[in-house]
C-alpha atoms as a PDB file:
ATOM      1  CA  UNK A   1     -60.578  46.776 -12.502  1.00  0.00           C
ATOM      2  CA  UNK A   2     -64.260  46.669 -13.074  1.00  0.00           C
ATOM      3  CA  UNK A   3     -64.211  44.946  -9.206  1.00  0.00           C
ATOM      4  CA  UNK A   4     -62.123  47.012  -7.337  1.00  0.00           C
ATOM      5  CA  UNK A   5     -64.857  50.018  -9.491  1.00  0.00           C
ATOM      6  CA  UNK A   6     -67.386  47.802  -7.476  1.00  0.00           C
ATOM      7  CA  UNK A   7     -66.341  47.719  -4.488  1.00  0.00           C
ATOM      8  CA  UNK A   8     -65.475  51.850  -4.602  1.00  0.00           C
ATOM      9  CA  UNK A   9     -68.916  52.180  -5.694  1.00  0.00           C
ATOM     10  CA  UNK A  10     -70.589  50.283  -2.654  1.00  0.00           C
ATOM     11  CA  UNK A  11     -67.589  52.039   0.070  1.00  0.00           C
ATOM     12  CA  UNK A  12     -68.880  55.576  -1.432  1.00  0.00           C
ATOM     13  CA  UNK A  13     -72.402  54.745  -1.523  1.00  0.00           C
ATOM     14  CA  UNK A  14     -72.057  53.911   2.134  1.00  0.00           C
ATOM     15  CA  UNK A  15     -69.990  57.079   2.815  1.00  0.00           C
ATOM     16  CA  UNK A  16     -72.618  59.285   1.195  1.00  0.00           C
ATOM     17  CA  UNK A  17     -75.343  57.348   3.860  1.00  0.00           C
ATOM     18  CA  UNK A  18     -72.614  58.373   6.609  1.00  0.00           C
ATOM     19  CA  UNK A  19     -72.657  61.926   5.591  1.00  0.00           C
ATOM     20  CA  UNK A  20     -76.157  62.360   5.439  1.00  0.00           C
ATOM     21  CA  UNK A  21     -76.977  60.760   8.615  1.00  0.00           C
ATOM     22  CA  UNK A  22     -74.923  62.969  10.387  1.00  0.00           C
ATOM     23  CA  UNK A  23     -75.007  66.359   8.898  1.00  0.00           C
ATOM     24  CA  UNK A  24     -78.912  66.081   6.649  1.00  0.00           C
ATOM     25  CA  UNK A  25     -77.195  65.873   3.384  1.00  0.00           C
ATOM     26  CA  UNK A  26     -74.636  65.738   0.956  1.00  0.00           C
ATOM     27  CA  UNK A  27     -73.735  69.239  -0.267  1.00  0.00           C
ATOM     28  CA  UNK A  28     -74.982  70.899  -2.595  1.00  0.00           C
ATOM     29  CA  UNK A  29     -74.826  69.744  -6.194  1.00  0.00           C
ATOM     30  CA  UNK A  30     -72.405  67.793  -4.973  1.00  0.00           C
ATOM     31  CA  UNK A  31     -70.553  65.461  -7.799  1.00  0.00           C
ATOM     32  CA  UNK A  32     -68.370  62.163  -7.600  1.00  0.00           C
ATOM     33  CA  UNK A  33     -66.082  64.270  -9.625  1.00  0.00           C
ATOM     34  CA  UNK A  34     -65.556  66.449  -6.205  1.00  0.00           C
ATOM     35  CA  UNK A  35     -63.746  63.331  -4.615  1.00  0.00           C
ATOM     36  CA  UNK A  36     -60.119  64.293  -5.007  1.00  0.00           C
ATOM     37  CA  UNK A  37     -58.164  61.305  -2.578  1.00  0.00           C
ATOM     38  CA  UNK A  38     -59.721  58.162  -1.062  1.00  0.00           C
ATOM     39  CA  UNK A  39     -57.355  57.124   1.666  1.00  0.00           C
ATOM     40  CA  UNK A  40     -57.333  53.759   3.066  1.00  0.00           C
ATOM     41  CA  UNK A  41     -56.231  52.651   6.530  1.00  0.00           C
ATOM     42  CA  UNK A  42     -57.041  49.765   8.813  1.00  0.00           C
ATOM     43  CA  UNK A  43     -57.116  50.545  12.857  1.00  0.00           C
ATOM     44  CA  UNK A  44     -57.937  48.446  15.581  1.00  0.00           C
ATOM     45  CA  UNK A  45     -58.727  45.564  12.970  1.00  0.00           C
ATOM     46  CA  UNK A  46     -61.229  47.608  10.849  1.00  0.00           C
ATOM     47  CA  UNK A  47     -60.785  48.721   7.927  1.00  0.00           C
ATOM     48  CA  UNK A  48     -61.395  52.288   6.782  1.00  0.00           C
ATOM     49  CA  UNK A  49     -62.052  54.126   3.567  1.00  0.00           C
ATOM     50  CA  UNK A  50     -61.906  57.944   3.649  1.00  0.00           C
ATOM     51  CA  UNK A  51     -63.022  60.116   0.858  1.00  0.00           C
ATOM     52  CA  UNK A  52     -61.264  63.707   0.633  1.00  0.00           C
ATOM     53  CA  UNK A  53     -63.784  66.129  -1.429  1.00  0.00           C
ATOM     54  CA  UNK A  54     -62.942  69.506  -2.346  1.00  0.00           C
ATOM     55  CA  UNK A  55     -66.173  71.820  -2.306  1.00  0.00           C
ATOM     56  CA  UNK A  56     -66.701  74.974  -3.165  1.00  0.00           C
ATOM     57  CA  UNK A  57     -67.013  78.113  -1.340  1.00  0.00           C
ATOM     58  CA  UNK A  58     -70.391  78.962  -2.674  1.00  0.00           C
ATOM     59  CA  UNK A  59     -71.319  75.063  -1.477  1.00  0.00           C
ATOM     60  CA  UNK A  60     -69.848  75.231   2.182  1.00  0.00           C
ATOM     61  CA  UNK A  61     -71.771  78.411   2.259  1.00  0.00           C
ATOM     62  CA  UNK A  62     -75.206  77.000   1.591  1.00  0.00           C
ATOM     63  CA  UNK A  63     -75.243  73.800   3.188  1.00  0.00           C
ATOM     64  CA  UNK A  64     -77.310  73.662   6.062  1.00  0.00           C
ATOM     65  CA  UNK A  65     -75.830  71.203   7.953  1.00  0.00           C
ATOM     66  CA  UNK A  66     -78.901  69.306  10.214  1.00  0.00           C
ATOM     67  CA  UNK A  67     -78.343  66.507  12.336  1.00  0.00           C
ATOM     68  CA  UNK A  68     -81.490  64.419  13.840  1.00  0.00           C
ATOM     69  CA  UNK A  69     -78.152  63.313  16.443  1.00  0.00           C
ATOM     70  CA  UNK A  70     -76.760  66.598  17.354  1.00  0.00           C
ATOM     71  CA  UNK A  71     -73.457  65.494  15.714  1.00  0.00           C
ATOM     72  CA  UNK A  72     -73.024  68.721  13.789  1.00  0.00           C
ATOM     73  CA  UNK A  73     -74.411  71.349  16.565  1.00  0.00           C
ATOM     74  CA  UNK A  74     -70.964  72.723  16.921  1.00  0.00           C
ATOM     75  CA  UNK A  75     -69.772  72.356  13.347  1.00  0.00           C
ATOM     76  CA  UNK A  76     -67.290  75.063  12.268  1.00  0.00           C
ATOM     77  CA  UNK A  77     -65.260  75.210   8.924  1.00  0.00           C
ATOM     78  CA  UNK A  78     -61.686  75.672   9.557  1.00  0.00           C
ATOM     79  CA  UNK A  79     -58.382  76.507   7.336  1.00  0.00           C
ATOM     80  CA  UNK A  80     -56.839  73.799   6.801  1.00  0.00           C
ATOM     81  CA  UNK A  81     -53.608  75.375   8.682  1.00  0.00           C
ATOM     82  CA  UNK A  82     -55.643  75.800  11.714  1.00  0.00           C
ATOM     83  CA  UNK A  83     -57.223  72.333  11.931  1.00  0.00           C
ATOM     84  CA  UNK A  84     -57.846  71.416  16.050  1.00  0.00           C
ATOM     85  CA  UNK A  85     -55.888  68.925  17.622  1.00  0.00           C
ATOM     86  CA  UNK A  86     -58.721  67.079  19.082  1.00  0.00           C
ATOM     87  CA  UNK A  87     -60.009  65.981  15.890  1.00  0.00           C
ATOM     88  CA  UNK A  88     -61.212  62.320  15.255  1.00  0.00           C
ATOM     89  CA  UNK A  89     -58.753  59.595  15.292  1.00  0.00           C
ATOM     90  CA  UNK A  90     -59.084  59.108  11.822  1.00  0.00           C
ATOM     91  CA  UNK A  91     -58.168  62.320  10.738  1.00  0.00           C
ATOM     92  CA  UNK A  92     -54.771  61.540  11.207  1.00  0.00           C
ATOM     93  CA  UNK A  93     -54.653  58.771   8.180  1.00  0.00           C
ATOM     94  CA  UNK A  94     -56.016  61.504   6.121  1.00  0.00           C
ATOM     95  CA  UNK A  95     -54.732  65.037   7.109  1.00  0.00           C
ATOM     96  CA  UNK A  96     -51.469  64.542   4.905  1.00  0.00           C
ATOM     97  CA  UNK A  97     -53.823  64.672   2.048  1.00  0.00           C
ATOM     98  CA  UNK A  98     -55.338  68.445   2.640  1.00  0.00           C
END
């Protein structure tokens, strides 16, 4: 137990990185406690580890999402009933979870 609490603790760590590289931060006051479904899936021979968060209105609303990478120029929230088809591979391992 205390391992596999390890090795969560170094995949989130490096998710958090992820997140703030590409959009300038976490949200705000954002807590571990937000983290409602980490979904695993291997593709290609990697392996992945997605974290599902649910935010709050108030948070979406006042993060200012900044990339130094333009990654999040066109950033738009959507319902999750009218998610894009083009979304990132990925997505598909973890849109049964929304």
């Amino acid at each position: 137990q205390t391992c596999a609490l390890q090795i969560y603790s170094v995949y989130e760590k490096t998710a958090y990185r992820e997140v703030t590289e590409e959009c300038g931060s976490l949200p705000p006051n954002f807590s571990r406690s937000q983290i409602i479904k980490r979904v695993n899936y291997e593709d290609c021979g990697f392996r992945y580890l997605t974290l599902i968060a649910d935010i709050s209105l108030e948070q979406k609303e006042s993060w200012e999402l900044v990339s130094n990478d333009g990654e999040t120029s066109k950033f738009t929230w959507f319902p999750k009933n009218q998610l894009p088809s083009n979304m990132h591979f990925g997505f598909e391992h973890v849109r049964q979870y929304l």
